[in-house]
PDB file of N, CA and C in Angstrom:
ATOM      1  N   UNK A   1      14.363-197.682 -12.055  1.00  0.00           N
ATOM      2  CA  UNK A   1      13.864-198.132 -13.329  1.00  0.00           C
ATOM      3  C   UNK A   1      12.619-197.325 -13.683  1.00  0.00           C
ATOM      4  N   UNK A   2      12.494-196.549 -14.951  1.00  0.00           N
ATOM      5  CA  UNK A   2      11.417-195.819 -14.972  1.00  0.00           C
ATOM      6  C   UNK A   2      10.456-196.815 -15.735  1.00  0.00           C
ATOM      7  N   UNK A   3       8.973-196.100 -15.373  1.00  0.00           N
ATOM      8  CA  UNK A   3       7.878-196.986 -15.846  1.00  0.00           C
ATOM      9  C   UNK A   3       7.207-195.760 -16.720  1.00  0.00           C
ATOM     10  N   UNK A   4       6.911-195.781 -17.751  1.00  0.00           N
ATOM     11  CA  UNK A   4       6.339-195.068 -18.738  1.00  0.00           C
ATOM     12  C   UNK A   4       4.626-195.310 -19.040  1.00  0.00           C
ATOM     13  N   UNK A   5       3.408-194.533 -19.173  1.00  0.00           N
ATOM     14  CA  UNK A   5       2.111-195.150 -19.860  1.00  0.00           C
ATOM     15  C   UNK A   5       1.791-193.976 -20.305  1.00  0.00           C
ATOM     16  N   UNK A   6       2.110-194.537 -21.330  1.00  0.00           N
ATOM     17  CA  UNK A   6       1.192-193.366 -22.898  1.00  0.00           C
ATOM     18  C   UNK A   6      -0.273-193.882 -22.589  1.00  0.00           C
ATOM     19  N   UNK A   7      -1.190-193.013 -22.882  1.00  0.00           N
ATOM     20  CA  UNK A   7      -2.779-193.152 -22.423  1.00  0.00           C
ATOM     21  C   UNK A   7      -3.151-191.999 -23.687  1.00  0.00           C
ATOM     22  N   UNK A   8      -3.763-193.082 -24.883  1.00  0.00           N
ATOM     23  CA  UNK A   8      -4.089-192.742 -26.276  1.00  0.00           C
ATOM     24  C   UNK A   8      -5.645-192.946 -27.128  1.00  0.00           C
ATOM     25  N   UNK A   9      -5.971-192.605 -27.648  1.00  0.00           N
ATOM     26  CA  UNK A   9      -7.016-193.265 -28.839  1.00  0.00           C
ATOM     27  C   UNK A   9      -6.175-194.071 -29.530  1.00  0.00           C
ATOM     28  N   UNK A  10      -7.027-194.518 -30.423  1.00  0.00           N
ATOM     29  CA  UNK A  10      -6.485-195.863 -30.885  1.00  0.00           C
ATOM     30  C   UNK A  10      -5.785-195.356 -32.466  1.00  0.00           C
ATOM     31  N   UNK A  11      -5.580-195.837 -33.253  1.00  0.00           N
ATOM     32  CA  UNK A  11      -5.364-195.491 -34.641  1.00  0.00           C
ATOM     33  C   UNK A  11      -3.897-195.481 -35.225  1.00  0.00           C
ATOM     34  N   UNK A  12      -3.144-195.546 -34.341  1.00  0.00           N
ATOM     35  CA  UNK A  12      -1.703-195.443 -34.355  1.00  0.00           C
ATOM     36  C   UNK A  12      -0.932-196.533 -34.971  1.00  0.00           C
ATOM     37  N   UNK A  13      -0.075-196.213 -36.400  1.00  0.00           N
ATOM     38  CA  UNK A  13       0.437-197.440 -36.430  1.00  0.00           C
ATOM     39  C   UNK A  13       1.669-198.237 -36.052  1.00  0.00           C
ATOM     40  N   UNK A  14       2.244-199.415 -36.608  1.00  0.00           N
ATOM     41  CA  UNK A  14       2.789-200.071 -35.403  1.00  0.00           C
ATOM     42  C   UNK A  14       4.317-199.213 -35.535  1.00  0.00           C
ATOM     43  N   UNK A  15       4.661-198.719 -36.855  1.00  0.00           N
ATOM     44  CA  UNK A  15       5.568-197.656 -36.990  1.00  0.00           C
ATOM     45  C   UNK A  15       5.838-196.306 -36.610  1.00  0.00           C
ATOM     46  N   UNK A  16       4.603-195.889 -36.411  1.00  0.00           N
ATOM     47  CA  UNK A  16       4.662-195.232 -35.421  1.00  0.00           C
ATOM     48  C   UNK A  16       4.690-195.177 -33.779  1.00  0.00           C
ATOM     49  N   UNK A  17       4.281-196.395 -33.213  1.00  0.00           N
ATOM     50  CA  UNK A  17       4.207-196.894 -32.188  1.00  0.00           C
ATOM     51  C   UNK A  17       5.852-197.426 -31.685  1.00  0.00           C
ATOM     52  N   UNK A  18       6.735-197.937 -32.262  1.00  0.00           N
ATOM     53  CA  UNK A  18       7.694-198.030 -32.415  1.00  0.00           C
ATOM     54  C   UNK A  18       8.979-196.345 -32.371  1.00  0.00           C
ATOM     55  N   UNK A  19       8.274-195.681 -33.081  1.00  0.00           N
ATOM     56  CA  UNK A  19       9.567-194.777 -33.317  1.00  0.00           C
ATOM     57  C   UNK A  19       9.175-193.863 -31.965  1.00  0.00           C
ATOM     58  N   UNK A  20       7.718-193.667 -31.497  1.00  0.00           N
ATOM     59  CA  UNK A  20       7.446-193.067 -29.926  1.00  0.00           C
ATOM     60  C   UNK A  20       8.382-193.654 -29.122  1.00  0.00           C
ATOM     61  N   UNK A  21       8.178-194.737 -28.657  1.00  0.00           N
ATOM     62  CA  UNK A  21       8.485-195.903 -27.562  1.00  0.00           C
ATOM     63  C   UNK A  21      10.372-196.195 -27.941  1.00  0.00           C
ATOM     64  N   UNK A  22      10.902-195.594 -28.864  1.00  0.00           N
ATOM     65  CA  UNK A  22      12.085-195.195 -29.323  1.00  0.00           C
ATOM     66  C   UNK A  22      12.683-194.168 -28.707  1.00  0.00           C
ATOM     67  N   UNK A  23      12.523-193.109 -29.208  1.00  0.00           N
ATOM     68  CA  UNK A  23      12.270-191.789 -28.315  1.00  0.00           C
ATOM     69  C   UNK A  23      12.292-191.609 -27.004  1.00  0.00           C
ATOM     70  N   UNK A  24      11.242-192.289 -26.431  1.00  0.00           N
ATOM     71  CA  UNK A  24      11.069-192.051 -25.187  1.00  0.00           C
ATOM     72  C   UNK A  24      11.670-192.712 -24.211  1.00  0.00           C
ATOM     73  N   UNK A  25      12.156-193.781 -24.904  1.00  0.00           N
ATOM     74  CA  UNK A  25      13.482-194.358 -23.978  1.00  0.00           C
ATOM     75  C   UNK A  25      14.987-193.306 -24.460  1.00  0.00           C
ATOM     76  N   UNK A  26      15.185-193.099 -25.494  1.00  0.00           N
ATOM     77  CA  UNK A  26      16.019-192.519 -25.764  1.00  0.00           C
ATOM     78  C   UNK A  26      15.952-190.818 -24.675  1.00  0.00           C
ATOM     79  N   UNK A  27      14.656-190.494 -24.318  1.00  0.00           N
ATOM     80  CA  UNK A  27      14.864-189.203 -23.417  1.00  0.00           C
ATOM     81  C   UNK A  27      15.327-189.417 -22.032  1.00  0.00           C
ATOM     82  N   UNK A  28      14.437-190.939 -21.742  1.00  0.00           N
ATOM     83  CA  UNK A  28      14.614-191.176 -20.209  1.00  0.00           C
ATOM     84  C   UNK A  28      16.024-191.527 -20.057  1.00  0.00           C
ATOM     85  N   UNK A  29      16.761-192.350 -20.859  1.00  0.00           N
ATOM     86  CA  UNK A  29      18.118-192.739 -20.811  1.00  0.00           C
ATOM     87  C   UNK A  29      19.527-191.356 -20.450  1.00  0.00           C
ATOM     88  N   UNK A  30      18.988-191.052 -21.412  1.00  0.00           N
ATOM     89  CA  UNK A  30      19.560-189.262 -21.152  1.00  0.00           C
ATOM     90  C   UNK A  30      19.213-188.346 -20.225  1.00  0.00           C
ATOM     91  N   UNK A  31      17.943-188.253 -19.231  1.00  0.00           N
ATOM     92  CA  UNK A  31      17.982-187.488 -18.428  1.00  0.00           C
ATOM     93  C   UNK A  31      18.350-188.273 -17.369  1.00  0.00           C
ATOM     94  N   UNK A  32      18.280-189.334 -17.219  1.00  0.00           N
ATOM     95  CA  UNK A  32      18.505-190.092 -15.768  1.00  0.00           C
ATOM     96  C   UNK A  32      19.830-191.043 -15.952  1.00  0.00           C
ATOM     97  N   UNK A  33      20.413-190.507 -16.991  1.00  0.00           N
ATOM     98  CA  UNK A  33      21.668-191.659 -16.866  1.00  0.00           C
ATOM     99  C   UNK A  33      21.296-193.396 -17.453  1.00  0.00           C
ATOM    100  N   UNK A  34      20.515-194.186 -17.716  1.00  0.00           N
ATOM    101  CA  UNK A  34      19.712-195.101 -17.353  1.00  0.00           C
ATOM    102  C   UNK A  34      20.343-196.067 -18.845  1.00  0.00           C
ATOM    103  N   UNK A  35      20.390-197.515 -18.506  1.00  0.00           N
ATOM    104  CA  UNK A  35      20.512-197.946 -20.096  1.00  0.00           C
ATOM    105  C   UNK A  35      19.173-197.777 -20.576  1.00  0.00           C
ATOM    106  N   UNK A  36      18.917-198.030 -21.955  1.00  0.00           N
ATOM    107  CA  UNK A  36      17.498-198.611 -22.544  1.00  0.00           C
ATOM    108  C   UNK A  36      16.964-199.699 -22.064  1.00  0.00           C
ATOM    109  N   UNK A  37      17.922-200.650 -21.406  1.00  0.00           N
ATOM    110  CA  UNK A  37      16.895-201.644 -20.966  1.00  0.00           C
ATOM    111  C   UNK A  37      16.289-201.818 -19.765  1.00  0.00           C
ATOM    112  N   UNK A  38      16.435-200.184 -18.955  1.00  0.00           N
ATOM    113  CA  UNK A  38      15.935-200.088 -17.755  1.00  0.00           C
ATOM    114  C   UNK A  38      14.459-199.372 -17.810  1.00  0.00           C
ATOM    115  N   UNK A  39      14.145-198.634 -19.158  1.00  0.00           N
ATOM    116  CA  UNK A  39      13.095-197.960 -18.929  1.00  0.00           C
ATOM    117  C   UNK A  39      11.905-198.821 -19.789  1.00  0.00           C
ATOM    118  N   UNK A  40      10.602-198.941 -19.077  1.00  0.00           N
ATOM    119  CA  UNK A  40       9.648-199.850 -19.121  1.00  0.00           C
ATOM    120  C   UNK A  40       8.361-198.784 -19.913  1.00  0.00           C
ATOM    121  N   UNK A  41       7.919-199.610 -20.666  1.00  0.00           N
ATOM    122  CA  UNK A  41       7.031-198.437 -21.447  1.00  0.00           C
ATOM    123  C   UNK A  41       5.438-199.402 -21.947  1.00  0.00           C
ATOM    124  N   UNK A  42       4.303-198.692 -21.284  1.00  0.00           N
ATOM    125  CA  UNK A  42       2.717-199.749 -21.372  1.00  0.00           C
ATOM    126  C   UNK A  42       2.543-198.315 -22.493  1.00  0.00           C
ATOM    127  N   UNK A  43       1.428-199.009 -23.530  1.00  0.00           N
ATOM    128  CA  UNK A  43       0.730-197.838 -24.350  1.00  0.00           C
ATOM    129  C   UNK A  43      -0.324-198.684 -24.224  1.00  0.00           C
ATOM    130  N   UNK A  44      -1.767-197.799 -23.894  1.00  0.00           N
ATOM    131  CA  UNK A  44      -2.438-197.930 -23.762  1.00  0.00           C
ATOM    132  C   UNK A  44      -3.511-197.322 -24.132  1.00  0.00           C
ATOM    133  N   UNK A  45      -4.624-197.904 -25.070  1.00  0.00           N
ATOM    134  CA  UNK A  45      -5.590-197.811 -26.213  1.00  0.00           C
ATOM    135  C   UNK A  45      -6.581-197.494 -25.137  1.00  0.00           C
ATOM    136  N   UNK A  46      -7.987-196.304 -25.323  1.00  0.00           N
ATOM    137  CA  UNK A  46      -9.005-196.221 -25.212  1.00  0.00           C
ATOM    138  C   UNK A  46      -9.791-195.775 -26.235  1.00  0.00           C
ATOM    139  N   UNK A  47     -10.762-196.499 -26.363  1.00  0.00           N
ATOM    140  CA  UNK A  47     -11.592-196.060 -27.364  1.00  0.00           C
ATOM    141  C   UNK A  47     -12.666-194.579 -27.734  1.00  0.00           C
ATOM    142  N   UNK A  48     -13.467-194.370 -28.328  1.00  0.00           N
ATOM    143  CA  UNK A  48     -13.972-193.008 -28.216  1.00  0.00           C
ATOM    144  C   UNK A  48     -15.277-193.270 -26.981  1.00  0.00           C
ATOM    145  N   UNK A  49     -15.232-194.635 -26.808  1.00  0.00           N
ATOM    146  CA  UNK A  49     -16.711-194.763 -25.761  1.00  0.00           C
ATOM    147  C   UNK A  49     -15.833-194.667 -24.229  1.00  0.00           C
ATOM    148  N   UNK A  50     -14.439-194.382 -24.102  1.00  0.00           N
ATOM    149  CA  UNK A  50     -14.343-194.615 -22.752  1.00  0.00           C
ATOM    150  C   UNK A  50     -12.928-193.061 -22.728  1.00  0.00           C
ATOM    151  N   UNK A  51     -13.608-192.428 -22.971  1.00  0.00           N
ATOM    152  CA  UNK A  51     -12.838-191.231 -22.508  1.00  0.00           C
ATOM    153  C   UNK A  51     -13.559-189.859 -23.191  1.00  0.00           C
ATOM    154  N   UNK A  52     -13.516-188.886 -22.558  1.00  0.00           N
ATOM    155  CA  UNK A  52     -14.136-187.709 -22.251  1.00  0.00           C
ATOM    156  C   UNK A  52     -12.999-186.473 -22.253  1.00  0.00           C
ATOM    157  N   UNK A  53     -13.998-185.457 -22.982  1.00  0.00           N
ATOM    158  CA  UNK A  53     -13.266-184.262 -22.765  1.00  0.00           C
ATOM    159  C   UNK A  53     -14.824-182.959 -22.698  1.00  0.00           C
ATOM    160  N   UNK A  54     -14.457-182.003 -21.489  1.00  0.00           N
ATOM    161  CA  UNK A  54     -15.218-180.922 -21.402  1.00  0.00           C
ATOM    162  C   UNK A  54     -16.650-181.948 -21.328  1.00  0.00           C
ATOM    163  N   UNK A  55     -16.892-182.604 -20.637  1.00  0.00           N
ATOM    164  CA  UNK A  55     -17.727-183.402 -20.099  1.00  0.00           C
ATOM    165  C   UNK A  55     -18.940-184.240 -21.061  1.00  0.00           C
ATOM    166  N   UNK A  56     -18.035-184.991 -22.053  1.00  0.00           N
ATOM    167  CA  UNK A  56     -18.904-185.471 -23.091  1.00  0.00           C
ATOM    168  C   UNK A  56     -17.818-186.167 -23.408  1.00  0.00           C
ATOM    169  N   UNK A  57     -18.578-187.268 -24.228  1.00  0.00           N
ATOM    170  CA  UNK A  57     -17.806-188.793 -23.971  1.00  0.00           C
ATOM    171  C   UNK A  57     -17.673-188.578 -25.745  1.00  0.00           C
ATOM    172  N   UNK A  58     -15.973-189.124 -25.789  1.00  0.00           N
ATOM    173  CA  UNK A  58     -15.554-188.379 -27.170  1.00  0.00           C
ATOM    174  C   UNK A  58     -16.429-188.686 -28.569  1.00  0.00           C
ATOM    175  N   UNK A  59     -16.884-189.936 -28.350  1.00  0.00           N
ATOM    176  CA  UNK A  59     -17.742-190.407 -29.204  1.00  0.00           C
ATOM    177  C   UNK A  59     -19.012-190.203 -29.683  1.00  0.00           C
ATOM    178  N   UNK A  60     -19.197-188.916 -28.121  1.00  0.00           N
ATOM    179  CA  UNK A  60     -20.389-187.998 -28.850  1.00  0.00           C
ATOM    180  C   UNK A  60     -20.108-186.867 -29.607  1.00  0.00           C
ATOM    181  N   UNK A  61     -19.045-186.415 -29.182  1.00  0.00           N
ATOM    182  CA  UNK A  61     -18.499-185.300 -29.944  1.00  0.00           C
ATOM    183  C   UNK A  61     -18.267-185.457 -31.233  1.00  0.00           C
ATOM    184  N   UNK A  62     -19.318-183.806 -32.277  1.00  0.00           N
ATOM    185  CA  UNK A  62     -18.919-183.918 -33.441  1.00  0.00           C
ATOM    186  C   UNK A  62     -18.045-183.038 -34.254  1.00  0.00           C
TER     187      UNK A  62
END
């Protein structure tokens, strides 16, 4: 059973959140043989105060 975690900023809407989490069962199903109701999918929101790139916290970045 595959386990999926999208690891995102936030802003996404729920239509779009939907047609991803669509998709991405639709890839796993197809490469592994698998129904849709085997592959498990967390999306998961961080904000600009809790994630970093090139060593600055995104929310400082302008």
């Amino acid at each position: 059973m595959p386990i999926v975690t999208v690891q995102q900023s936030p802003g996404r809407t729920k239509e779009q959140r939907e047609l991803l989490v669509k998709r991405i069962t639709e890839a796993f199903s197809e490469a592994y043989g698998t129904s849709p109701e085997a592959v498990t999918i967390f999306l998961q929101n961080f904000d600009d105060e809790h994630w970093a790139k090139g060593g600055k916290l995104h929310s400082d970045r302008s």
